[in-house]
Protein backbone atom coordinates (compact mmCIF):
# COMPACT_ATOMS: atom_id res chain seq x y z
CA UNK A 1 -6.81 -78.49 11.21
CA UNK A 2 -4.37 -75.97 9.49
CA UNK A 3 -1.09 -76.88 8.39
CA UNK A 4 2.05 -76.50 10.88
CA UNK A 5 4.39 -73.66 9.50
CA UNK A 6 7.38 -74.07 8.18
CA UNK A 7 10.17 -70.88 9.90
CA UNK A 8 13.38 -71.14 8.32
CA UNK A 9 16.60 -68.42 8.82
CA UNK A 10 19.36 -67.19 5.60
CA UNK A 11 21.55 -64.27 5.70
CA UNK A 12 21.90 -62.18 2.52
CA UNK A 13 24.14 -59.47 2.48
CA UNK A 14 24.86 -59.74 6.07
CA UNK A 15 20.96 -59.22 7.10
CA UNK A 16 18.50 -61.92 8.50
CA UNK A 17 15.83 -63.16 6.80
CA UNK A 18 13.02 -65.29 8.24
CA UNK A 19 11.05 -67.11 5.72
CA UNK A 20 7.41 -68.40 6.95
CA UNK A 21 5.71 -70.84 4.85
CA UNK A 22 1.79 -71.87 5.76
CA UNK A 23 -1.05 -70.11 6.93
CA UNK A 24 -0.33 -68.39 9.90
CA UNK A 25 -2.84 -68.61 12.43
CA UNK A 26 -3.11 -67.32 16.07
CA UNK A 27 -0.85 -70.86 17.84
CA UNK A 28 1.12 -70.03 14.18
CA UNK A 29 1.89 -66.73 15.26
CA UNK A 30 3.12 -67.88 18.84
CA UNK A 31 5.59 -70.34 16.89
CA UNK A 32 6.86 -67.08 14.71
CA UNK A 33 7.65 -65.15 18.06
CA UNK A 34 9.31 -67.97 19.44
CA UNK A 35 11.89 -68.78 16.28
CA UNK A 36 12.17 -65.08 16.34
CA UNK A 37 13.87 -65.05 19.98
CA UNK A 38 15.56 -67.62 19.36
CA UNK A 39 16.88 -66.59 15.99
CA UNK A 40 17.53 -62.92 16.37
CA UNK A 41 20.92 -61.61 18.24
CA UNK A 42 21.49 -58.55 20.34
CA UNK A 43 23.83 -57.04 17.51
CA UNK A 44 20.66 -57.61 14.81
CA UNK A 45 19.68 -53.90 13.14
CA UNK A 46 17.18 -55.14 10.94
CA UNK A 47 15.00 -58.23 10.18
CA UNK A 48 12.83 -58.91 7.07
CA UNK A 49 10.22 -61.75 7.47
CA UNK A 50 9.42 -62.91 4.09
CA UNK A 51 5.81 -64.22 3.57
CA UNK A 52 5.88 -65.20 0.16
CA UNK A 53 4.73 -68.74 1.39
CA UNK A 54 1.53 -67.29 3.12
CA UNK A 55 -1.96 -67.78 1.78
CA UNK A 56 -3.72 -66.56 5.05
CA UNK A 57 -3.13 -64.79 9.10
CA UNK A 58 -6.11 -63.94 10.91
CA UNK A 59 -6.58 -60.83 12.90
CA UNK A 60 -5.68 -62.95 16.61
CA UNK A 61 -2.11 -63.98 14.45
CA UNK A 62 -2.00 -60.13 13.72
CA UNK A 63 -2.05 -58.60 16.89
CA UNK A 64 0.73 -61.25 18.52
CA UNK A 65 2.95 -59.85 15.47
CA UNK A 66 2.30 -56.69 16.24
CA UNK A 67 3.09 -57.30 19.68
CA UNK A 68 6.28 -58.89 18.75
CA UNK A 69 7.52 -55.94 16.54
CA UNK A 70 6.91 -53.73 19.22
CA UNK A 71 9.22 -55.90 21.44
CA UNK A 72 11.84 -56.29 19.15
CA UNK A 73 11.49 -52.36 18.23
CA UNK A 74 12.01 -51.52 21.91
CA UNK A 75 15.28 -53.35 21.18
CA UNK A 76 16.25 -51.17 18.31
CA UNK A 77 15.37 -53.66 15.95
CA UNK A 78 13.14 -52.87 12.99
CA UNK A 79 11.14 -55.54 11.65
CA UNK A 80 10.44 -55.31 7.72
CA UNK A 81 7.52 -57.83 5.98
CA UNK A 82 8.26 -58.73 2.14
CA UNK A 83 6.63 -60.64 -0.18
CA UNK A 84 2.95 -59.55 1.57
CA UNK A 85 -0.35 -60.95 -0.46
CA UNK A 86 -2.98 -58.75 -0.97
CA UNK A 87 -4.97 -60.95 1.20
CA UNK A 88 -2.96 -59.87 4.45
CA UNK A 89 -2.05 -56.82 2.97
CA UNK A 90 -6.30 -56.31 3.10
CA UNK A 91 -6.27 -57.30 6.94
CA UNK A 92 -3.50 -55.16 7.64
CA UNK A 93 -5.05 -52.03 6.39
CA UNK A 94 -8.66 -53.20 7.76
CA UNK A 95 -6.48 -53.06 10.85
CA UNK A 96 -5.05 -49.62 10.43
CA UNK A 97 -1.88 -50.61 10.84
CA UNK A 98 -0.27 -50.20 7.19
CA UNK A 99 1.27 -47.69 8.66
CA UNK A 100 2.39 -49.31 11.82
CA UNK A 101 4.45 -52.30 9.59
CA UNK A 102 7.41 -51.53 7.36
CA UNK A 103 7.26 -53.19 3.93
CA UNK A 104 9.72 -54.18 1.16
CA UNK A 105 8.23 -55.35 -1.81
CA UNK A 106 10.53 -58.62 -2.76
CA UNK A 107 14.29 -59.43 -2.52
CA UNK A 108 15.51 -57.46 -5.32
CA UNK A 109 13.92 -54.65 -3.68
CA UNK A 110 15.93 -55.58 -0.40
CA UNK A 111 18.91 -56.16 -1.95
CA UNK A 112 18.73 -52.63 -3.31
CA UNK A 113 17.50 -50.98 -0.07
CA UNK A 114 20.36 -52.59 1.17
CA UNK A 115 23.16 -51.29 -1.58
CA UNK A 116 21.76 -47.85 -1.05
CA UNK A 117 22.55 -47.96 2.74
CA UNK A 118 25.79 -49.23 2.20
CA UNK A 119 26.43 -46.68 -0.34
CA UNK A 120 25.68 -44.05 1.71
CA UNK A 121 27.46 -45.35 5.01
CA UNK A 122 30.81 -44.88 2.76
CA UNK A 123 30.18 -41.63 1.16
């Protein structure tokens, strides 16, 4: 039996951040969408879901992401992954959807991503 992830909210800079910790599997993934619904707001632009504290998803856990960043696209909301293994970052590909998910590659990246946005919204 697979651990039960951990799904845990913090706010930097104003945007969400979900950080997943465990393997995610397919009833794993179900959990994610879920917390997601619950978590994310009408007003929400962007969310980054950080897996830096995931060893493993499997392809059925893939496609009910997918699913949910379509939703939550349809909404206007784009969904960024950080912190990706090259383990998913494998399935993802095998997939042929590494084009499909947006990426940033840690925090400091986000954090910069972030300062160039606001940068530019004041110019």
């Amino acid at each position: 039996m697979s651990e039960k992830i951990k799904l845990s909210k913090r706010t930097i800079k104003g945007y969400d951040i979900i950080d997943i910790n465990g393997d995610i599997s397919s009833e794993g993934s179900k959990e994610i969408v879920k917390y997601v619904k619950k978590s994310v707001t009408g007003k929400d632009k962007d969310l980054y879901m950080n897996l830096e504290g995931v060893r493993h998803m499997n392809s059925s856990a893939l496609s009910v992401i997918v699913q949910m960043v379509r939703d939550l696209a349809s909404k206007k909301i784009i969904t960024y992954f950080m912190n990706v293994n090259e383990k998913i970052m494998t399935l993802v590909k095998v997939a042929g959807l590494h084009n499909f998910f947006k990426f940033v590659n840690d925090e400091a990246a986000l954090i910069d991503k972030i300062d160039r946005m606001e940068k530019e919204n004041s110019n």
